[in-house]
C-alpha atoms as a PDB file:
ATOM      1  CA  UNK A   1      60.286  81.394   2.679  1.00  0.00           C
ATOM      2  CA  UNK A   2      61.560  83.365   5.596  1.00  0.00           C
ATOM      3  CA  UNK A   3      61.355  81.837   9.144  1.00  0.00           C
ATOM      4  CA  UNK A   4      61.584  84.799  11.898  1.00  0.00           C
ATOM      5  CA  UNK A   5      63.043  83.313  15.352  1.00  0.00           C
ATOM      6  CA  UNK A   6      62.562  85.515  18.566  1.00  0.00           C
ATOM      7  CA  UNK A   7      63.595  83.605  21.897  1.00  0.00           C
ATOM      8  CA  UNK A   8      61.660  84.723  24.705  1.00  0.00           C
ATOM      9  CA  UNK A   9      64.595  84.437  27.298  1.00  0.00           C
ATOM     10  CA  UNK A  10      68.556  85.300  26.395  1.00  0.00           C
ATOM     11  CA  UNK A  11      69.964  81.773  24.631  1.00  0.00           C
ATOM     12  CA  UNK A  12      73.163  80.114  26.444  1.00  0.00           C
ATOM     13  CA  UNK A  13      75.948  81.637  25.250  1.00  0.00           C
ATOM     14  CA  UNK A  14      78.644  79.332  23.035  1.00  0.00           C
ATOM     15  CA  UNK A  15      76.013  76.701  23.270  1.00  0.00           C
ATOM     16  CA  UNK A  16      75.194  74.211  19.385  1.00  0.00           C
ATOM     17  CA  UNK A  17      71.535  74.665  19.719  1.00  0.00           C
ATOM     18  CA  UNK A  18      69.027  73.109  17.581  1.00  0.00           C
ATOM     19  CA  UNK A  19      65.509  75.199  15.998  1.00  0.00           C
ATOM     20  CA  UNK A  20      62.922  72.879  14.964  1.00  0.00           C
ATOM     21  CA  UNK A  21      60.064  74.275  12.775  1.00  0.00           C
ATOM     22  CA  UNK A  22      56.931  71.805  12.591  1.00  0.00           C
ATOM     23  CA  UNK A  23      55.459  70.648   9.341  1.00  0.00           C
ATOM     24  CA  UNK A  24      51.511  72.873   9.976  1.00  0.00           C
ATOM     25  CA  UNK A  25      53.365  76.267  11.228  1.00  0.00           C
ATOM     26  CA  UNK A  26      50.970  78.999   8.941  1.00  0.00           C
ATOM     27  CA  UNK A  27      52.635  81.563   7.112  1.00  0.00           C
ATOM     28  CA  UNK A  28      51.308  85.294   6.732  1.00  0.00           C
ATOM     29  CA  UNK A  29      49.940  84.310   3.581  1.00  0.00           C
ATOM     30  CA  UNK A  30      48.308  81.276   5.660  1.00  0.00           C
ATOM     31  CA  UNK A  31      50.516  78.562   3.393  1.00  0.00           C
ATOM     32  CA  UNK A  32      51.960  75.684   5.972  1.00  0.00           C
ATOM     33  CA  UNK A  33      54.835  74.068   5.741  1.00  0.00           C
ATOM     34  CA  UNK A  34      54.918  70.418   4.461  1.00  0.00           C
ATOM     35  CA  UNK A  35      58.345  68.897   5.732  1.00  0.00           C
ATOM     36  CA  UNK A  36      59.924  69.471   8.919  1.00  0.00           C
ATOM     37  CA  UNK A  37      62.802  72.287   9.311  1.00  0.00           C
ATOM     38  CA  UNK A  38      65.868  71.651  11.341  1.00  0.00           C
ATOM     39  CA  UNK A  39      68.793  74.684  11.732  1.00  0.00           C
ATOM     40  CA  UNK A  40      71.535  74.341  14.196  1.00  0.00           C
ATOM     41  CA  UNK A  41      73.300  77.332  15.031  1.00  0.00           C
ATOM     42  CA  UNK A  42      75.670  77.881  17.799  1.00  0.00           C
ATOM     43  CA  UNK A  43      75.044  80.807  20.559  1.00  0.00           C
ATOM     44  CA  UNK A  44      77.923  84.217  20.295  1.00  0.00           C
ATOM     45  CA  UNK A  45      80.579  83.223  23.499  1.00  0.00           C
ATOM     46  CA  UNK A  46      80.288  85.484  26.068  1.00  0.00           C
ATOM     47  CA  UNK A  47      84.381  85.781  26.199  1.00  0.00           C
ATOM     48  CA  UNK A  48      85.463  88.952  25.665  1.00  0.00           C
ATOM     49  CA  UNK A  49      88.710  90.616  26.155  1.00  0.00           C
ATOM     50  CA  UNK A  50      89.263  91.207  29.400  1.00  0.00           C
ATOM     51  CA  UNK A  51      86.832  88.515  31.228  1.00  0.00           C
ATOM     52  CA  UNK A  52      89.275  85.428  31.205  1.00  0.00           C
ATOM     53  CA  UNK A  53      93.290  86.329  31.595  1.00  0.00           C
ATOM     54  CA  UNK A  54      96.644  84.921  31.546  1.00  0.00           C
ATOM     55  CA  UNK A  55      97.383  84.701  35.150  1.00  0.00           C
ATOM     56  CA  UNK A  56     100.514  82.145  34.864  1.00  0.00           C
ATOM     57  CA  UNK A  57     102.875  80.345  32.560  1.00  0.00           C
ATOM     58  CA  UNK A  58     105.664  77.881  32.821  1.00  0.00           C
ATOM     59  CA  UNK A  59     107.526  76.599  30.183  1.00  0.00           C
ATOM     60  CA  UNK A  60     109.432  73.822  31.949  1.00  0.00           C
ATOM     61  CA  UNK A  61     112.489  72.960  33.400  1.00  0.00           C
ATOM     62  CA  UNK A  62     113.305  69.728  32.472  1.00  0.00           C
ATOM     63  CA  UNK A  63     112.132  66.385  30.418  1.00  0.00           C
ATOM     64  CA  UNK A  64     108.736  65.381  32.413  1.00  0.00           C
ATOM     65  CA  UNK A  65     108.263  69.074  33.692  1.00  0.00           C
ATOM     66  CA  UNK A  66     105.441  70.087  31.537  1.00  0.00           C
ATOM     67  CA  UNK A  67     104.922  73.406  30.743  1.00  0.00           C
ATOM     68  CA  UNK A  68     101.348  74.834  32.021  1.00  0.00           C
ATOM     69  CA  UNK A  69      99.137  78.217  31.371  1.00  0.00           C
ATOM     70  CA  UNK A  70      96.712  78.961  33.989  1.00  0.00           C
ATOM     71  CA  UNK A  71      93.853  81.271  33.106  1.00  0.00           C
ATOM     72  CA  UNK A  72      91.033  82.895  35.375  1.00  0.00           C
ATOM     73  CA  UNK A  73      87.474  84.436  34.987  1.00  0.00           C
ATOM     74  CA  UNK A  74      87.781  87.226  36.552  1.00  0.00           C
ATOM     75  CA  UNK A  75      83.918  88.428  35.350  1.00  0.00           C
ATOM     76  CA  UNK A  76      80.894  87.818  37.679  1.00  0.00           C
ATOM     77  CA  UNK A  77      79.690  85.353  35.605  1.00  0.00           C
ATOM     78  CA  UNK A  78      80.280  82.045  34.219  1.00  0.00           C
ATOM     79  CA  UNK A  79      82.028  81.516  31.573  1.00  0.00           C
ATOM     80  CA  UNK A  80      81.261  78.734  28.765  1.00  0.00           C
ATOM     81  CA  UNK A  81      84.940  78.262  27.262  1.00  0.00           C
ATOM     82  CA  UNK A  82      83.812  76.365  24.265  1.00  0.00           C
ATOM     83  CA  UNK A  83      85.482  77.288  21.043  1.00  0.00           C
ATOM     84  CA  UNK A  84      88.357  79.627  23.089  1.00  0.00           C
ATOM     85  CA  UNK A  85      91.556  78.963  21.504  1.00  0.00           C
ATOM     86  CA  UNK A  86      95.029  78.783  23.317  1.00  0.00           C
ATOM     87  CA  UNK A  87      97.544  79.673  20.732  1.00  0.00           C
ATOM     88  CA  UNK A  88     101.844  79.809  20.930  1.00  0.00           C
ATOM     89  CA  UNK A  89     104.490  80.377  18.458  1.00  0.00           C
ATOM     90  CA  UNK A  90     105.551  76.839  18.340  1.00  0.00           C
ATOM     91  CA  UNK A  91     101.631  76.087  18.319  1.00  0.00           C
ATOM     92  CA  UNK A  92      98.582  77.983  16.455  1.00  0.00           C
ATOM     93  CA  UNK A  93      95.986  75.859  17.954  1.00  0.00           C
ATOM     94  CA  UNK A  94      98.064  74.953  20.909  1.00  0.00           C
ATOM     95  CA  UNK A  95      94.733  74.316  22.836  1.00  0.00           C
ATOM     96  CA  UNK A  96      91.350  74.500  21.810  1.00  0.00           C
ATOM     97  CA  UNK A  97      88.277  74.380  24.301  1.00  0.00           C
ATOM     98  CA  UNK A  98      85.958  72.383  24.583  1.00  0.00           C
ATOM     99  CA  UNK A  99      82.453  72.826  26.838  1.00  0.00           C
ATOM    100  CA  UNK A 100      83.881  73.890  30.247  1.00  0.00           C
ATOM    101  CA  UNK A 101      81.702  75.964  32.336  1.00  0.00           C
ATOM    102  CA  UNK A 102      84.007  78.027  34.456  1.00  0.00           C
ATOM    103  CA  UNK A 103      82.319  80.307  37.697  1.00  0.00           C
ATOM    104  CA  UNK A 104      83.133  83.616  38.728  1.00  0.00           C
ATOM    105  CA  UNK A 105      86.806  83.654  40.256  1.00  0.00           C
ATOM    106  CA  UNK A 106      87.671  80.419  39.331  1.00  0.00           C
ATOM    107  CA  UNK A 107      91.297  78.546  37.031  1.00  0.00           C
ATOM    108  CA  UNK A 108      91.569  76.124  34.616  1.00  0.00           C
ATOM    109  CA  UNK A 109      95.403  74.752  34.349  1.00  0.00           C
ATOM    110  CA  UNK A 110      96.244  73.762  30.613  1.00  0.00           C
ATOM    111  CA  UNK A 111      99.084  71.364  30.644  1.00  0.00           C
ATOM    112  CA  UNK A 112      99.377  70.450  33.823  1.00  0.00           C
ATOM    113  CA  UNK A 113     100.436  67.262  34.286  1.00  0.00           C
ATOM    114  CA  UNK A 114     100.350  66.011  37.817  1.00  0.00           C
ATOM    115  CA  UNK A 115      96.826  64.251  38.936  1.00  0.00           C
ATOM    116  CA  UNK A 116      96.411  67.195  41.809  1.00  0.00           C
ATOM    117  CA  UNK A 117      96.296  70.083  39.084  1.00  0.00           C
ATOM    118  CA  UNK A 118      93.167  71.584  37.987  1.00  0.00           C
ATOM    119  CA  UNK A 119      92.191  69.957  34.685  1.00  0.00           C
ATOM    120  CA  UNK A 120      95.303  68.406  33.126  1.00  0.00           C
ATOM    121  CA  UNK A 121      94.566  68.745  29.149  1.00  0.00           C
ATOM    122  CA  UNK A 122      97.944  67.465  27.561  1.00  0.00           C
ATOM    123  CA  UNK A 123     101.247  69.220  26.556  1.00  0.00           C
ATOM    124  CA  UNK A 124     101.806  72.769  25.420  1.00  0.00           C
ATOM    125  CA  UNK A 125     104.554  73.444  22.755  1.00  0.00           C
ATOM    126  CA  UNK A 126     106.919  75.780  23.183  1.00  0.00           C
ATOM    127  CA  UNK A 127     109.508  77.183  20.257  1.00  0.00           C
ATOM    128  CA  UNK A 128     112.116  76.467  23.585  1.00  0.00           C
ATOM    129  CA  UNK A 129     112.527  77.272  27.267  1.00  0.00           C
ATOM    130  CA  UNK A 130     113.151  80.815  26.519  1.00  0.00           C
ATOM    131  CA  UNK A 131     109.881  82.279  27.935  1.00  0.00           C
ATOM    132  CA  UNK A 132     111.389  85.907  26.814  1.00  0.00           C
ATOM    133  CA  UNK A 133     110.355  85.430  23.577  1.00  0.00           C
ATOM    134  CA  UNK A 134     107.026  83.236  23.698  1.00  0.00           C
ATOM    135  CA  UNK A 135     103.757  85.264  22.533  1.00  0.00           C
ATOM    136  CA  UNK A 136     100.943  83.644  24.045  1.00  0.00           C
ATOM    137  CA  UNK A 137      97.442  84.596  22.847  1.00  0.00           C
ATOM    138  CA  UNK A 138      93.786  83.677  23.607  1.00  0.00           C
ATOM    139  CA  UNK A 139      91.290  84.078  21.192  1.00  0.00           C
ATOM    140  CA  UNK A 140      87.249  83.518  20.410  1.00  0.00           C
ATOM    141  CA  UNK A 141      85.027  83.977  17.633  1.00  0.00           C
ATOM    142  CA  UNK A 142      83.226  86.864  17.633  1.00  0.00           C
ATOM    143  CA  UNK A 143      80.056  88.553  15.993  1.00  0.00           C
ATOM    144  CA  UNK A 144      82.138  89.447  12.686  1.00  0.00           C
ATOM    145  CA  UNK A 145      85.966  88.328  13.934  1.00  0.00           C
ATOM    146  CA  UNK A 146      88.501  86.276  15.683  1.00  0.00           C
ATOM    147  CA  UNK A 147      88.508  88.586  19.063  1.00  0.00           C
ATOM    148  CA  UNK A 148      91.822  88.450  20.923  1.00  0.00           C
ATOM    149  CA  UNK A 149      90.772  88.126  24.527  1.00  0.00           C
ATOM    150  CA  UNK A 150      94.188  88.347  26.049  1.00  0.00           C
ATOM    151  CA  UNK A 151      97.795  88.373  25.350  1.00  0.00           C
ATOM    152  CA  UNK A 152     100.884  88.455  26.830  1.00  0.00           C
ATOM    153  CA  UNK A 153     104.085  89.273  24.719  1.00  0.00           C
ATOM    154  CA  UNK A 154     107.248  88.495  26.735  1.00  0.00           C
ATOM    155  CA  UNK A 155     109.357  90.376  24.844  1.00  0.00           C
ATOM    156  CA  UNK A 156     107.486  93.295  25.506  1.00  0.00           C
ATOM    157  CA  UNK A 157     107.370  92.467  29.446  1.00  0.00           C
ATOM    158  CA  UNK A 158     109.875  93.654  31.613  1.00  0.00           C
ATOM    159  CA  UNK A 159     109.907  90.200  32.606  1.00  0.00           C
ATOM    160  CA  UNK A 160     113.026  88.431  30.111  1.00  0.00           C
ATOM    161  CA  UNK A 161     114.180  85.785  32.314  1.00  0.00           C
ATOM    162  CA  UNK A 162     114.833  81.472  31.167  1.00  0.00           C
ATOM    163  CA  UNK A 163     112.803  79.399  32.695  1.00  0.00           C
ATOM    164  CA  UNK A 164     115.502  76.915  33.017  1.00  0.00           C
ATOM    165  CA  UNK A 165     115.306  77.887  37.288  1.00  0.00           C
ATOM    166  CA  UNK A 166     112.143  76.082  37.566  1.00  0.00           C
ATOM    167  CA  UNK A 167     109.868  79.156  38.014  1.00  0.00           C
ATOM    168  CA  UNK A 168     107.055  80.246  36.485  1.00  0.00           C
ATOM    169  CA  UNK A 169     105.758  83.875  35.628  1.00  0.00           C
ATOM    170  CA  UNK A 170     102.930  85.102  37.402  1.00  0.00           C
ATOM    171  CA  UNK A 171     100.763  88.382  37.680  1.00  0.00           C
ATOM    172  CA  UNK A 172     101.953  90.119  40.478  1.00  0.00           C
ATOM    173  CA  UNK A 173      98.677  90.369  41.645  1.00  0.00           C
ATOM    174  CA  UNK A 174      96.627  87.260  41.228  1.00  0.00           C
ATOM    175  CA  UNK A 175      94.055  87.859  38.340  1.00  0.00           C
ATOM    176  CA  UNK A 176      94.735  91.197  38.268  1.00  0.00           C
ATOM    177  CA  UNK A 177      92.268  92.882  36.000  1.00  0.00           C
ATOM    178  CA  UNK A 178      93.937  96.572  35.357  1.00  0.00           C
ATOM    179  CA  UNK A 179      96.566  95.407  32.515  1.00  0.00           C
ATOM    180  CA  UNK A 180      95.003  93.132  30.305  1.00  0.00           C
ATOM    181  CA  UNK A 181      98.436  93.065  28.001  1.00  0.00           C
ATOM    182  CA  UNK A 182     100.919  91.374  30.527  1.00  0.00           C
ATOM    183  CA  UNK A 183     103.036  94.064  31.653  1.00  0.00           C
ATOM    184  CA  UNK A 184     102.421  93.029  35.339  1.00  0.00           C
ATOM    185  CA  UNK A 185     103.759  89.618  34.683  1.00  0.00           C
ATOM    186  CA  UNK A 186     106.512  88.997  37.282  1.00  0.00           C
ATOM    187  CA  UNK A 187     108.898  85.867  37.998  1.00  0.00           C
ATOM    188  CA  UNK A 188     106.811  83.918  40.409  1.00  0.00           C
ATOM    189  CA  UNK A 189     108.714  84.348  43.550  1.00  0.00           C
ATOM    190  CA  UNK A 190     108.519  88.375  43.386  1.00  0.00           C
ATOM    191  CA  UNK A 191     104.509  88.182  42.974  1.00  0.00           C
ATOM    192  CA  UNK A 192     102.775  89.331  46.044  1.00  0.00           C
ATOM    193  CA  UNK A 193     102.623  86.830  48.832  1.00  0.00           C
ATOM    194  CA  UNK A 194     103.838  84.414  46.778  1.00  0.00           C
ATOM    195  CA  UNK A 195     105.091  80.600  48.281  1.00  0.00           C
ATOM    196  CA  UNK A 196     107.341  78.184  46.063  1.00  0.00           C
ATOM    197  CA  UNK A 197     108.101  78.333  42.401  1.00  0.00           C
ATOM    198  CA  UNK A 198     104.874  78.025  40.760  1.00  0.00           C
ATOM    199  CA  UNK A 199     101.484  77.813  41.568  1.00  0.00           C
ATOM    200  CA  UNK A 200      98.830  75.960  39.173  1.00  0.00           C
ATOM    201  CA  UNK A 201      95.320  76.218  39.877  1.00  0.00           C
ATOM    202  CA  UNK A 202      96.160  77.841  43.215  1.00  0.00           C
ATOM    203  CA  UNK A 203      97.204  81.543  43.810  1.00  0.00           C
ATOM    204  CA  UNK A 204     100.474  82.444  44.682  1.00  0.00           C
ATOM    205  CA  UNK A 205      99.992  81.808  48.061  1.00  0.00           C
ATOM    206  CA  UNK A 206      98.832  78.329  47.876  1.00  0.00           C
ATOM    207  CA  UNK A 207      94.976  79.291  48.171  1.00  0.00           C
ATOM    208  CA  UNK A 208      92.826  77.330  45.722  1.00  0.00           C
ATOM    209  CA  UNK A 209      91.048  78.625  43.553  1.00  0.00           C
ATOM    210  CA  UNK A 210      87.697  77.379  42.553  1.00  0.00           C
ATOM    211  CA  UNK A 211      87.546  75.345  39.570  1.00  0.00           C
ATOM    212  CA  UNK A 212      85.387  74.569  37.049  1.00  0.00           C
ATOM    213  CA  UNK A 213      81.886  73.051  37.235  1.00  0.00           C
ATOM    214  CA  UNK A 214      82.166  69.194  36.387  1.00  0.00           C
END
């Protein structure tokens, strides 16, 4: 038999959802169904490229100075991260989401690792301290494939600088949505109105942003 399922409303998206077909349902050849039917399925993410970027990384200083990516939706909707994977060179599945529901204009810090940071969700491995030659990437499962939703090369950047000063690499505009490839990554201190060294879960000026939904 073939069951036909047409919501009335768009589902959540990236949301394990559960269809339960009662035993007394008639088919178009009026047969019913004796047992219960039970399919789970999980919802398409509504991450695409573009909608959720790389806004800052720091890969440390010292022993005890974790290394951090900040990321922002910079869409006009929430975003459900669930299933969005954080990957490294050192680290394939350096971070893998779970259910986070992040609003419009608002940062999740991975790796931060003072209480006052946005989210602290363990360390992120790095091959070393040489940022100029870390790939970072974030991906989601799409329809038919793993979509990359953004990625910043640093040996492609004109940013090549060790991170050994204690500074992180920023857009130079915060969650600026015109390169998605990380070409306007700049050393934190030259972003624009930038205060200090680095800057998780705030922009560069300090300014929180919002965070996510608890």
């Amino acid at each position: 038999h073939v069951v036909g399922f047409y919501p009335f409303a768009e589902l959540p998206a990236a949301e394990l959802l559960t269809l339960r077909v009662l035993p007394g349902l008639l088919s178009q050849t009026r047969e019913t169904i004796p047992t219960p039917i039970e399919i789970r399925f999980r919802t398409v993410s509504a991450v695409r490229a573009g909608s959720l970027l790389i806004n800052e990384v720091y890969a440390g200083a010292a022993p005890g100075d974790q290394a951090f990516v900040e990321l922002v939706n910079v869409t006009s909707e929430t975003l459900n991260l669930e299933g969005v994977l954080l990957e490294t060179k050192a680290a394939p599945r350096a971070h893998v989401f779970g259910r986070v529901l992040l609003p419009s204009g608002a940062a999740v810090v991975i790796g931060a690792s003072r209480p006052e940071e946005i989210r602290p969700s363990g360390g992120l491995p790095f091959l070393d301290s040489v940022l100029a030659s870390e790939r970072i990437l974030l991906k989601v499962a799409g329809v038919a494939s793993i979509e990359i939703v953004d990625e910043v090369d640093f040996s492609l950047s004109r940013v090549a600088s060790l991170l050994n000063r204690g500074e992180s690499v920023t857009r130079e505009t915060d969650a600026q949505t015109g390169d998605l490839r990380g070409g306007q990554h700049v050393l934190h201190s030259r972003a624009l109105g930038a205060v200090g060294s680095r800057s998780p879960g705030t922009r560069v000026n300090g300014i929180p942003f919002p965070t996510p939904l608890p």
